[in-house]
N, C-alpha and C. Protein backbone atom coordinates (compact mmCIF):
# COMPACT_ATOMS: atom_id res chain seq x y z
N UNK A 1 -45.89 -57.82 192.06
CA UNK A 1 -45.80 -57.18 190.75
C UNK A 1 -45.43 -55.71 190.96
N UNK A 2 -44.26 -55.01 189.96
CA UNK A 2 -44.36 -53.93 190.19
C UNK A 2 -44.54 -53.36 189.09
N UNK A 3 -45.04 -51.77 189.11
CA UNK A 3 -45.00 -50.92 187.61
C UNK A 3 -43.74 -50.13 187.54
N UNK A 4 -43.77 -50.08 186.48
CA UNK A 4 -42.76 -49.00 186.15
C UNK A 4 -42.93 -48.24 184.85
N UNK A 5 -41.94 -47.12 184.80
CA UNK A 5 -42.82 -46.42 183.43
C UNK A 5 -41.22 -45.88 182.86
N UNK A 6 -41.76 -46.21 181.42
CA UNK A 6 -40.87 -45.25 179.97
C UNK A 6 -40.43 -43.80 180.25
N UNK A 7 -38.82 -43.50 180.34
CA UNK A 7 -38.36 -42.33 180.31
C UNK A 7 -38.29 -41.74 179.30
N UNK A 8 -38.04 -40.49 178.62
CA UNK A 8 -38.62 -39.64 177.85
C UNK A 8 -37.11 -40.65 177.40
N UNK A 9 -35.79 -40.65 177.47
CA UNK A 9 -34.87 -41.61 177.11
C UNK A 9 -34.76 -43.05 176.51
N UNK A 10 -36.09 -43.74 177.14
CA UNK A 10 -36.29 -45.03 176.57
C UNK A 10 -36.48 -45.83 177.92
N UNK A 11 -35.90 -45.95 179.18
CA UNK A 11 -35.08 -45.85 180.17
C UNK A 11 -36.33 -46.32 180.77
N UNK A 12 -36.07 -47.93 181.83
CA UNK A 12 -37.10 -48.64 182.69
C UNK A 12 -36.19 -48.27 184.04
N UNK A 13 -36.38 -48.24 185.08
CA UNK A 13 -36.14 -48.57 186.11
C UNK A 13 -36.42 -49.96 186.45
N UNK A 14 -35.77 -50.52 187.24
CA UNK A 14 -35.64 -51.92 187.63
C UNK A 14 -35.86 -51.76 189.30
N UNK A 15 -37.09 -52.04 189.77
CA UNK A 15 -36.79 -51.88 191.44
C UNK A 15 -36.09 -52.26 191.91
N UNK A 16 -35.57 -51.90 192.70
CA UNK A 16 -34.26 -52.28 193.89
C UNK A 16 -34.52 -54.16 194.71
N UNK A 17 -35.78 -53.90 195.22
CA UNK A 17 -36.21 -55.93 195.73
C UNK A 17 -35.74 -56.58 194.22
N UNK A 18 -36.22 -56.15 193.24
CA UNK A 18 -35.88 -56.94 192.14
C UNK A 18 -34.26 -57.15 191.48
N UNK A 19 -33.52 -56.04 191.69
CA UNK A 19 -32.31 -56.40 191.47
C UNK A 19 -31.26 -56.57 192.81
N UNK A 20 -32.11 -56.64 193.85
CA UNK A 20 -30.69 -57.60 194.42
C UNK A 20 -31.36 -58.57 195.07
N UNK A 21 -32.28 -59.08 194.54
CA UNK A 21 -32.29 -60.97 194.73
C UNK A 21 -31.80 -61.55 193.25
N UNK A 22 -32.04 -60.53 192.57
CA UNK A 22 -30.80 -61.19 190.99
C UNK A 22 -29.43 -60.65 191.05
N UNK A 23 -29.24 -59.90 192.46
CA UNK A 23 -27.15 -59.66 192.36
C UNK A 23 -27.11 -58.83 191.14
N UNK A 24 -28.07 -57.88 190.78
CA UNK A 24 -27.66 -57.39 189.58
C UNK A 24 -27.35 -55.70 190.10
N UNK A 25 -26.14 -55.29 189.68
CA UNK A 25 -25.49 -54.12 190.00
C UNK A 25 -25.55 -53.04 188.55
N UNK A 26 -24.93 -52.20 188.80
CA UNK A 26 -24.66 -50.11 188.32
C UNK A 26 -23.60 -51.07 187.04
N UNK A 27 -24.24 -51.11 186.16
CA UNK A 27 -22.74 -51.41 184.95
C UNK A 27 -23.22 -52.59 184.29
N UNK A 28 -23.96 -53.75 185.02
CA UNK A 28 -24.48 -55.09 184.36
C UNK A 28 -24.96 -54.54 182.95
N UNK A 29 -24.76 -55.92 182.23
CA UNK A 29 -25.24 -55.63 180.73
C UNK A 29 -26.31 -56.75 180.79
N UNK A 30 -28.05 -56.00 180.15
CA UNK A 30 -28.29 -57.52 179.56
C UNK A 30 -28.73 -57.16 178.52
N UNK A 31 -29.28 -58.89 177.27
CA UNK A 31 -29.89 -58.82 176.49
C UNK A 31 -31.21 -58.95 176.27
N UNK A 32 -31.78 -57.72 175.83
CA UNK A 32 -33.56 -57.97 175.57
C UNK A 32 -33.88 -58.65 174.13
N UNK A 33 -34.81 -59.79 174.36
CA UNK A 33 -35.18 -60.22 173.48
C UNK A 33 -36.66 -60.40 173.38
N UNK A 34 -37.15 -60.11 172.00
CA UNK A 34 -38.60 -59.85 171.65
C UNK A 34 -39.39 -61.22 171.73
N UNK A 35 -40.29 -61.38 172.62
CA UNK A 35 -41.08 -62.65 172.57
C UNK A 35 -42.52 -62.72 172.67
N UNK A 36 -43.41 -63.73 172.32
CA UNK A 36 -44.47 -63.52 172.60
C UNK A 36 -45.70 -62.44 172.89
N UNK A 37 -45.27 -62.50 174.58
CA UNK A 37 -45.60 -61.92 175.82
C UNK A 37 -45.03 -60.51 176.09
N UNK A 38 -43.90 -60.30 175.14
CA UNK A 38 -43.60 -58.79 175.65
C UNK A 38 -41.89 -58.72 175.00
N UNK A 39 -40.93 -58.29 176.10
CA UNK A 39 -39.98 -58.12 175.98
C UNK A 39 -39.17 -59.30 177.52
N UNK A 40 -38.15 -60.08 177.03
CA UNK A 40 -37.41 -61.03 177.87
C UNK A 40 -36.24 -60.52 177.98
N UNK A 41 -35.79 -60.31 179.52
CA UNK A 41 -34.53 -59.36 179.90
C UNK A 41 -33.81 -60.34 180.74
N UNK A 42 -32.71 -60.59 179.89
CA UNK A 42 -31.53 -61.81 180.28
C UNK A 42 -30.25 -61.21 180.98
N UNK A 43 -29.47 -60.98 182.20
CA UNK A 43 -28.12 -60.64 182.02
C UNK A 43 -26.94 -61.49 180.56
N UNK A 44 -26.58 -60.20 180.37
CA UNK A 44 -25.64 -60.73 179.35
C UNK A 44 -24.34 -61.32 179.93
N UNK A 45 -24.16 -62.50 179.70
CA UNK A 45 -22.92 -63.24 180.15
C UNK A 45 -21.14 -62.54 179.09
N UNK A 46 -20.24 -62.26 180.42
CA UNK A 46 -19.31 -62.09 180.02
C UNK A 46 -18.40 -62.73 178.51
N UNK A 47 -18.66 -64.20 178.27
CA UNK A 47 -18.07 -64.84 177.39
C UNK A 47 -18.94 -66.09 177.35
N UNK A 48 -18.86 -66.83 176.15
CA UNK A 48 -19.67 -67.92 175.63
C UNK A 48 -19.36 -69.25 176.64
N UNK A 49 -20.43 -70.02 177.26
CA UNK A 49 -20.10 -70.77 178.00
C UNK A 49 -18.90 -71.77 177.40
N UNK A 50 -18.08 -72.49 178.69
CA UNK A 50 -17.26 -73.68 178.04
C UNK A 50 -17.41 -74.61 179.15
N UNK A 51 -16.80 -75.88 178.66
CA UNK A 51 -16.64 -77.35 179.98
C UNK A 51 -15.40 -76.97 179.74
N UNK A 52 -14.97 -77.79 181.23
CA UNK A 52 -13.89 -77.69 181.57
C UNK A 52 -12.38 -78.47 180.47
N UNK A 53 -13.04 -79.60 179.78
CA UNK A 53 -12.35 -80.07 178.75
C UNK A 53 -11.37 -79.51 177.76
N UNK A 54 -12.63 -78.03 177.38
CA UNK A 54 -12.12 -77.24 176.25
C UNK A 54 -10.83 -76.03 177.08
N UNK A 55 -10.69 -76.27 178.05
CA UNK A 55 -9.82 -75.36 178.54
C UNK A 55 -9.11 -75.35 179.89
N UNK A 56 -9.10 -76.53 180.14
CA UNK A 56 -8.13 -76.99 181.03
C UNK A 56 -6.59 -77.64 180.52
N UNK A 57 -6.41 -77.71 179.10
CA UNK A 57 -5.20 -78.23 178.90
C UNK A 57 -4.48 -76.92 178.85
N UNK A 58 -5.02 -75.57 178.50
CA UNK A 58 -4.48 -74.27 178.35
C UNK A 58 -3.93 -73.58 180.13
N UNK A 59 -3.98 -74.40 180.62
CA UNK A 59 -3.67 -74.44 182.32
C UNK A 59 -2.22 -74.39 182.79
N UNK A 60 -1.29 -73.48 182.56
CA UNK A 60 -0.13 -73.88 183.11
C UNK A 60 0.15 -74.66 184.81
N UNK A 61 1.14 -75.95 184.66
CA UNK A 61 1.31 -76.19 185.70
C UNK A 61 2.30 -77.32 185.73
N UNK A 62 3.63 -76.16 186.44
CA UNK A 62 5.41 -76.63 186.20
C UNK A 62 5.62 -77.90 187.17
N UNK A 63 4.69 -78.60 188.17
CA UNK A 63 5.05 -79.53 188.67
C UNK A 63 4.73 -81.01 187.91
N UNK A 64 4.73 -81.78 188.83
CA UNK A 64 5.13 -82.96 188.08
C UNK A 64 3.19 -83.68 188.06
N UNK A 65 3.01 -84.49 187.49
CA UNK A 65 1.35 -84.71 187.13
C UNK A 65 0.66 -84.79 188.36
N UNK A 66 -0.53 -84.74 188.99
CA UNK A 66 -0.66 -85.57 190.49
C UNK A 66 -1.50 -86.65 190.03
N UNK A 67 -0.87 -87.77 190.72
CA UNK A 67 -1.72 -89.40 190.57
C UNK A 67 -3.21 -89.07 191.96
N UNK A 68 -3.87 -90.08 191.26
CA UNK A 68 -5.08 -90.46 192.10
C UNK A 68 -4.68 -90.30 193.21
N UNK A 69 -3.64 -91.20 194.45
CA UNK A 69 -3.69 -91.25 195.40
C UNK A 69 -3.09 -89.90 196.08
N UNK A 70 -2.46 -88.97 195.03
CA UNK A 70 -1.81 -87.65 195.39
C UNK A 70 -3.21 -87.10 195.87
N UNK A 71 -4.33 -86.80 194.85
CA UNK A 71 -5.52 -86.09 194.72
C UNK A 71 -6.51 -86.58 196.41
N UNK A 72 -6.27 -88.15 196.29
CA UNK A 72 -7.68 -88.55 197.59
C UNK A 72 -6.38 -88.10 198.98
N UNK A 73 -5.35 -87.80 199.07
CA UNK A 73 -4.43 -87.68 200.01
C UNK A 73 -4.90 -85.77 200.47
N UNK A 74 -4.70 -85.26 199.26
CA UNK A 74 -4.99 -83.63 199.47
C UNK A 74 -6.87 -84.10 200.13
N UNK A 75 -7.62 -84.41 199.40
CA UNK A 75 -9.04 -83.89 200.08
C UNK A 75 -9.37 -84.77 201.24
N UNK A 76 -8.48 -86.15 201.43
CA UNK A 76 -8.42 -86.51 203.14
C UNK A 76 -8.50 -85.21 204.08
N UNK A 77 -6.62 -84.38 203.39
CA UNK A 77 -6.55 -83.74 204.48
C UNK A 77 -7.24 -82.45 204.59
N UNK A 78 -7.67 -81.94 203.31
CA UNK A 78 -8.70 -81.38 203.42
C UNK A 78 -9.60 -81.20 205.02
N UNK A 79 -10.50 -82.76 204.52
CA UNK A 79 -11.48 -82.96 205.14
C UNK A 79 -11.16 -82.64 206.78
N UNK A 80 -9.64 -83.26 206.96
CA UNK A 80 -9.47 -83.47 208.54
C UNK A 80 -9.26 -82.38 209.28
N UNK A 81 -8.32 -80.96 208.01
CA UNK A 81 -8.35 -79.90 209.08
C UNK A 81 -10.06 -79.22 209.14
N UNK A 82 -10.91 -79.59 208.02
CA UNK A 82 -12.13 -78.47 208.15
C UNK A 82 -12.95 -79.52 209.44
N UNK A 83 -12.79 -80.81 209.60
CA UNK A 83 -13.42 -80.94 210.93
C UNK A 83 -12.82 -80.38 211.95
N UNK A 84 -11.49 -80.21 212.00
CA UNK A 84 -11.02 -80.00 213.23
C UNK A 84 -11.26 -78.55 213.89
N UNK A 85 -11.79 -77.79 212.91
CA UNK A 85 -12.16 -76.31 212.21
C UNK A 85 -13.76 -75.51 213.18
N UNK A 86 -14.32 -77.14 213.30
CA UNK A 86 -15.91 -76.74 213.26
C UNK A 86 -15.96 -77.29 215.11
């Protein structure tokens, strides 16, 4: 547990162990929301989640379709150079 205290600004500090096991950097945005127990501090996500459905047809791509056996042919060879790799 750590403390921390109110800047004459409004302003928490966030300890350092605490923001980089959350990858959180100088610029991150989050949203506080009022609950219960106190105040809940979320990073704010860049844009509203999507599946891949809603935005994979917006995908340019000038070649010709790839069939199944095109697709298991690429991650064969995939597979064969990353063994040959290790």
């Amino acid at each position: 547990m750590y403390v921390v205290k109110l800047s004459s600004k409004g302003q928490l500090v966030i300890p350092a162990p605490l923001r980089a096991a959350h990858h959180w950097r100088d610029g991150d945005e989050f949203v506080v929301e009022e609950v219960d127990q106190g105040l809940l501090l979320k990073p704010r996500k860049p844009f509203a989640a999507t599946h891949l459905d809603d935005v994979a047809g917006s995908l340019p791509y000038p070649g010709r379709a790839k069939t199944v056996e095109d697709m298991d042919e690429g991650v064969a060879a995939w597979m064969r150079k990353t063994a040959r790799e290790q």
